[in-house]
C-alpha atoms as a PDB file:
ATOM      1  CA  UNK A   1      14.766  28.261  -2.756  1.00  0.00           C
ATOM      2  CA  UNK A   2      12.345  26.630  -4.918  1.00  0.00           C
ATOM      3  CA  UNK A   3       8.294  27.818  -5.726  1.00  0.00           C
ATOM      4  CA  UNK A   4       5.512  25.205  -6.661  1.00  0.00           C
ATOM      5  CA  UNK A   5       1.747  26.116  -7.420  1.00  0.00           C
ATOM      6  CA  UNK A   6      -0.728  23.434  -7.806  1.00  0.00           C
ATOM      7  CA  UNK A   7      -4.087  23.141  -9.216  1.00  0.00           C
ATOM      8  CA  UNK A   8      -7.112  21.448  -9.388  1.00  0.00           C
ATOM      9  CA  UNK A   9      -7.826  19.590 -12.757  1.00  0.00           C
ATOM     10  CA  UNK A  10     -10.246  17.457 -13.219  1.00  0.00           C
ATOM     11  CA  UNK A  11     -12.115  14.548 -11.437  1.00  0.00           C
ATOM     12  CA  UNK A  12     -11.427  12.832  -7.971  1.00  0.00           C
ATOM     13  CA  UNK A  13      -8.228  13.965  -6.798  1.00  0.00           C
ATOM     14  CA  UNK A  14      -6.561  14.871 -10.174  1.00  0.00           C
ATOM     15  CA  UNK A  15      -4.146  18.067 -10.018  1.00  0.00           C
ATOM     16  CA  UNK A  16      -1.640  20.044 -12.032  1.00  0.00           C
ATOM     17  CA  UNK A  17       1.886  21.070 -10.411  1.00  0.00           C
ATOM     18  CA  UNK A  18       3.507  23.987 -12.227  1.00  0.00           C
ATOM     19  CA  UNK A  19       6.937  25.026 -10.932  1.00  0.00           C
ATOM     20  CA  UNK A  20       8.477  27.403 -13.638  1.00  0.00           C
ATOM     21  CA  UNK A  21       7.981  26.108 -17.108  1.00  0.00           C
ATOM     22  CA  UNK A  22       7.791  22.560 -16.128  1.00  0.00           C
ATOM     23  CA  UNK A  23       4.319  20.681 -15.122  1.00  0.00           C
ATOM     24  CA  UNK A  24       4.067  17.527 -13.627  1.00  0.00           C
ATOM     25  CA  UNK A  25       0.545  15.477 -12.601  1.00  0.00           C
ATOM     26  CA  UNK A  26      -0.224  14.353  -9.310  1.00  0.00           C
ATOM     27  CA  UNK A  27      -3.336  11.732  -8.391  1.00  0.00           C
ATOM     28  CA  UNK A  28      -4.295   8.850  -6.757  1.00  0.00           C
ATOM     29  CA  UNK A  29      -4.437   5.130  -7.682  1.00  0.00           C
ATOM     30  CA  UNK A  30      -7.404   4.376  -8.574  1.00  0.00           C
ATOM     31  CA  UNK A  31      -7.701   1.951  -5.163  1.00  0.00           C
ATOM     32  CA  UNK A  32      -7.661   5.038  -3.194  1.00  0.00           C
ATOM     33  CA  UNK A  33     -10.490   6.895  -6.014  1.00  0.00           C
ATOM     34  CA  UNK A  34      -8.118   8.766  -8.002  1.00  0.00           C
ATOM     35  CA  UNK A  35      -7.495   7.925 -11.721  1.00  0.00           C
ATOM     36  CA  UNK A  36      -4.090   6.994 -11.755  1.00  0.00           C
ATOM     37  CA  UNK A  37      -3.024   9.731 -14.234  1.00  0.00           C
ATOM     38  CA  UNK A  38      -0.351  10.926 -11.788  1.00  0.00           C
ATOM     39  CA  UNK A  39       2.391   9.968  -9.162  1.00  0.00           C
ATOM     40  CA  UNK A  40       1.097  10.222  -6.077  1.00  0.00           C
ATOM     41  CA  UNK A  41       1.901  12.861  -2.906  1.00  0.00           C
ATOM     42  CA  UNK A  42       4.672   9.927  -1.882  1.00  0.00           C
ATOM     43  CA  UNK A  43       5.986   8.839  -4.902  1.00  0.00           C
ATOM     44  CA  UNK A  44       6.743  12.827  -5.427  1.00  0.00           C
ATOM     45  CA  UNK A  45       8.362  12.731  -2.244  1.00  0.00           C
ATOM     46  CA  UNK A  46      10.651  10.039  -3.006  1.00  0.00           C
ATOM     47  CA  UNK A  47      10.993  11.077  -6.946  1.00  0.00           C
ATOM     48  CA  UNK A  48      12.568  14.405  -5.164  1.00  0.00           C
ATOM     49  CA  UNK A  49      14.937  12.353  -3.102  1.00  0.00           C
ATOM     50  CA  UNK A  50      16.129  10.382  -6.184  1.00  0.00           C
ATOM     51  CA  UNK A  51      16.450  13.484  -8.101  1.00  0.00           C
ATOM     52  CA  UNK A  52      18.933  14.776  -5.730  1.00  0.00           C
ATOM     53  CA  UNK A  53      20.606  11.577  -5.672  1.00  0.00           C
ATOM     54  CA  UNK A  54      21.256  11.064  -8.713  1.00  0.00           C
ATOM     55  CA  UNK A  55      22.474  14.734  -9.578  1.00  0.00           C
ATOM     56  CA  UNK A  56      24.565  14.657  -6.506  1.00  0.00           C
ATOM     57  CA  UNK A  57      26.158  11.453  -7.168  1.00  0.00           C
ATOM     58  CA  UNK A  58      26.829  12.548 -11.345  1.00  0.00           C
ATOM     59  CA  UNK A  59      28.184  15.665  -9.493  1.00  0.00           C
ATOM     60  CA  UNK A  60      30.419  14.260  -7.574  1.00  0.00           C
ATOM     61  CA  UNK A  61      31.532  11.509 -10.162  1.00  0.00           C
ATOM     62  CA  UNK A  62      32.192  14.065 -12.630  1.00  0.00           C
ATOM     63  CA  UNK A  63      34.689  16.364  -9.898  1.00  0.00           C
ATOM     64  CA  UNK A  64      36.314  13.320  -8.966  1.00  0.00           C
ATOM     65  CA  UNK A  65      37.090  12.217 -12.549  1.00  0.00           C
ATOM     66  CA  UNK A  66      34.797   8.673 -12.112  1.00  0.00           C
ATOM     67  CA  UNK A  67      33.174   7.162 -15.184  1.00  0.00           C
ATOM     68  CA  UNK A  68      30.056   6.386 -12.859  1.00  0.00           C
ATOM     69  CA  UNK A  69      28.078   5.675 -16.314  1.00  0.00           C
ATOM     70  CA  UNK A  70      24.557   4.969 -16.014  1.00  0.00           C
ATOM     71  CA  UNK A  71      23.268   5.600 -12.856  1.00  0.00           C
ATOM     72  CA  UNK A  72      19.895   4.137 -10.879  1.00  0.00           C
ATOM     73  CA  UNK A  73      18.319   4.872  -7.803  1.00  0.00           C
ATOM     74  CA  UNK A  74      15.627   2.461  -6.566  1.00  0.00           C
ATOM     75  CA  UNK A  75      14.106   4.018  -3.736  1.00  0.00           C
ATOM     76  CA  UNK A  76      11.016   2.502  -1.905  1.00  0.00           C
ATOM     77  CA  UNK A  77       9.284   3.638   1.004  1.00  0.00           C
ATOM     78  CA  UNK A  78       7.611   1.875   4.579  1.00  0.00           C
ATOM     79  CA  UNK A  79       6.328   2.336   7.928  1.00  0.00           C
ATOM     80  CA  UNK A  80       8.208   1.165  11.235  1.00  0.00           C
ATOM     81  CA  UNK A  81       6.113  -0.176  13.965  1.00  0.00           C
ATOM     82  CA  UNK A  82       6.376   3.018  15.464  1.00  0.00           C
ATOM     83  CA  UNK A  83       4.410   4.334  12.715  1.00  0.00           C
ATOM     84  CA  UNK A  84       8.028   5.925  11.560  1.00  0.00           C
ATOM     85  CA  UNK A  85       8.449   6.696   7.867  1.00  0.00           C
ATOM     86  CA  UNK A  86      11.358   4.214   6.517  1.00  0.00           C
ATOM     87  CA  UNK A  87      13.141   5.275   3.089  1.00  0.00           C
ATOM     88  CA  UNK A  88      15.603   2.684   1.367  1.00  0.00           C
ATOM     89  CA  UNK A  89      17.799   3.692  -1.392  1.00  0.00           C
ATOM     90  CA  UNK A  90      19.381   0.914  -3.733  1.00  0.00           C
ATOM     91  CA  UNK A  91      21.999   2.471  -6.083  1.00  0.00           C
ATOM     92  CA  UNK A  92      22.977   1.300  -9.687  1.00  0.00           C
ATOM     93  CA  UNK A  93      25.731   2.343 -11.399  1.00  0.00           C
ATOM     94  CA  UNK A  94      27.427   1.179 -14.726  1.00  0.00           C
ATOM     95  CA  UNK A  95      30.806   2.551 -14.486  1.00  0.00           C
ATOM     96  CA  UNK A  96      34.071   0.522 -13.465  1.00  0.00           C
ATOM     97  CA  UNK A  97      33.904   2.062  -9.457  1.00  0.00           C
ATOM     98  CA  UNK A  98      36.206   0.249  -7.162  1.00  0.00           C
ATOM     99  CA  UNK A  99      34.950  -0.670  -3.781  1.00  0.00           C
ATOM    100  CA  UNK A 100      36.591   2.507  -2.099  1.00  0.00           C
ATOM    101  CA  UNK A 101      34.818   4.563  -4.664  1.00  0.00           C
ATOM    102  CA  UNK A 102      31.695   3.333  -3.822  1.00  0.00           C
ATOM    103  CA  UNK A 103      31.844   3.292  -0.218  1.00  0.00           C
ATOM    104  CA  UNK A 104      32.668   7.085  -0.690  1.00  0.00           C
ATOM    105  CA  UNK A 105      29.443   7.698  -2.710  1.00  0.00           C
ATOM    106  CA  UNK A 106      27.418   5.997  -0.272  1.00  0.00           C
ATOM    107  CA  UNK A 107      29.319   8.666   2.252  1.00  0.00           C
ATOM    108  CA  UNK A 108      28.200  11.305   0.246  1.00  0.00           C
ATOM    109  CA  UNK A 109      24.534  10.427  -0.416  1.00  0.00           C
ATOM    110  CA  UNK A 110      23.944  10.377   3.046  1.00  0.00           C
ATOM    111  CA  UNK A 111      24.679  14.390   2.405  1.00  0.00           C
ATOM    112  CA  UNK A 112      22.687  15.170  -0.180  1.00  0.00           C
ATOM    113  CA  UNK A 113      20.914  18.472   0.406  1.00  0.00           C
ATOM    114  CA  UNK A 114      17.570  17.056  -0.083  1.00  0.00           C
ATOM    115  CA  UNK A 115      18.534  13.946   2.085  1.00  0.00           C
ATOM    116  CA  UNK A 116      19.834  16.215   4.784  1.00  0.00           C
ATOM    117  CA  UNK A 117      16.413  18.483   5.211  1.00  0.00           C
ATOM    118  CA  UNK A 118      14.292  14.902   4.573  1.00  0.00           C
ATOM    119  CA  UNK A 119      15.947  13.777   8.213  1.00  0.00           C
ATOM    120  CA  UNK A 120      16.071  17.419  10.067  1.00  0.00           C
ATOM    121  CA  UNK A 121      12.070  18.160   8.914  1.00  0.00           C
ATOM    122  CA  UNK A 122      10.810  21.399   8.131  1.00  0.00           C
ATOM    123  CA  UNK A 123       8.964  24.534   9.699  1.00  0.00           C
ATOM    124  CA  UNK A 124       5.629  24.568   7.593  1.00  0.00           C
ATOM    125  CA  UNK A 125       3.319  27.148   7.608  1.00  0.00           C
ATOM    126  CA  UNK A 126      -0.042  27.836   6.210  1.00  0.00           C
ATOM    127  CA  UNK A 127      -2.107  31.019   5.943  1.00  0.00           C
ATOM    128  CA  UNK A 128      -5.830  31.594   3.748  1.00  0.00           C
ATOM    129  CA  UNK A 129      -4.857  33.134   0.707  1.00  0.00           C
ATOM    130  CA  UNK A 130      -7.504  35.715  -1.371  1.00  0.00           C
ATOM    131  CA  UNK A 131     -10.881  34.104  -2.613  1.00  0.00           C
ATOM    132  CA  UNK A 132     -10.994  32.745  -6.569  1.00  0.00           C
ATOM    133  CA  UNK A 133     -13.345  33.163  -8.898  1.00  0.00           C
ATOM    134  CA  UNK A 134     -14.570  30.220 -11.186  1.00  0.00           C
ATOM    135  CA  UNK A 135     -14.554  31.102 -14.811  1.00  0.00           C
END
C-alpha cells in the first residue's frame, strides 16, 4: 500500500522521510530539544488525515458535479481524560454548497480511507533489520 524510509540527519532529533521521489523533514520543537526544522511525529499524523480529506472531498465534489472551490481542513489534535487521542476536523470550502450538500460531505469524510483505518488501528510489527555501516 504505501513504503516510507526514514533517516537520521543531523542534530537532536532531526530526520529525513523519503517515500518515492518525494522527501519531507520531521523534528521536534525546539521546547522538546529538536530544532524545529520539521513537522513533528503528530503533526504528520494529522497532515495524513487532511491529505485524505481533502482529496476525498475534491473527489467526491468533482463526481458529483459540485464547484466545492477552495477547500480547507483545520484539523487539531487533544487528549480525553481518559488519556484518549481526540481529532477535530473543521472544513472550509469556497464553493456555493447548499446545506444538503454539505451535510453529505461531512457523511462522506467520516469514510475516508485514512479516517476509517485512523479509528479501527493497525497490526504493527517490528523486526532488527541488517547492521549499517557509517561512511
Amino acid at each position: 500500500m504505501a513504503q516510507v524510509q526514514i533517516v537520521s540527519e543531523g542534530p537532536n532529533y532531526l530526520h529525513s522521510i523519503q517515500a518515492g521521489a518525494h522527501h519531507v523533514q520531521a523534528d521536534e520543537p525546539a521546547t522538546l530539544g529538536g530544532q524545529g526544522a520539521g513537522m513533528a511525529p503528530f503533526e504528520l499524523y494529522l497532515a495524513a488525515l487532511s491529505a485524505c480529506t481533502a482529496i476525498t472531498l475534491r473527489m467526491y465534489a468533482e463526481k458529483k458535479g459540485w464547484a466545492l472551490g477552495e477547500f480547507r481542513a483545520e484539523l487539531s489534535s487533544s487528549r480525553s481524560a481518559a488519556g484518549r487521542l481526540q481529532v477535530h476536523r473543521v472544513l472550509h470550502a469556497t464553493g456555493p454548497l447548499s446545506d444538503a450538500q454539505w451535510q453529505r460531505l461531512l457523511e462522506v469524510v467520516e469514510k475516508t480511507p485514512v479516517t476509517l483505518v485512523m479509528r479501527e488501528g493497525a497490526e504493527i510489527t517490528s523486526e532488527r533489520g541488517t547492521s549499517m555501516q557509517a561512511d
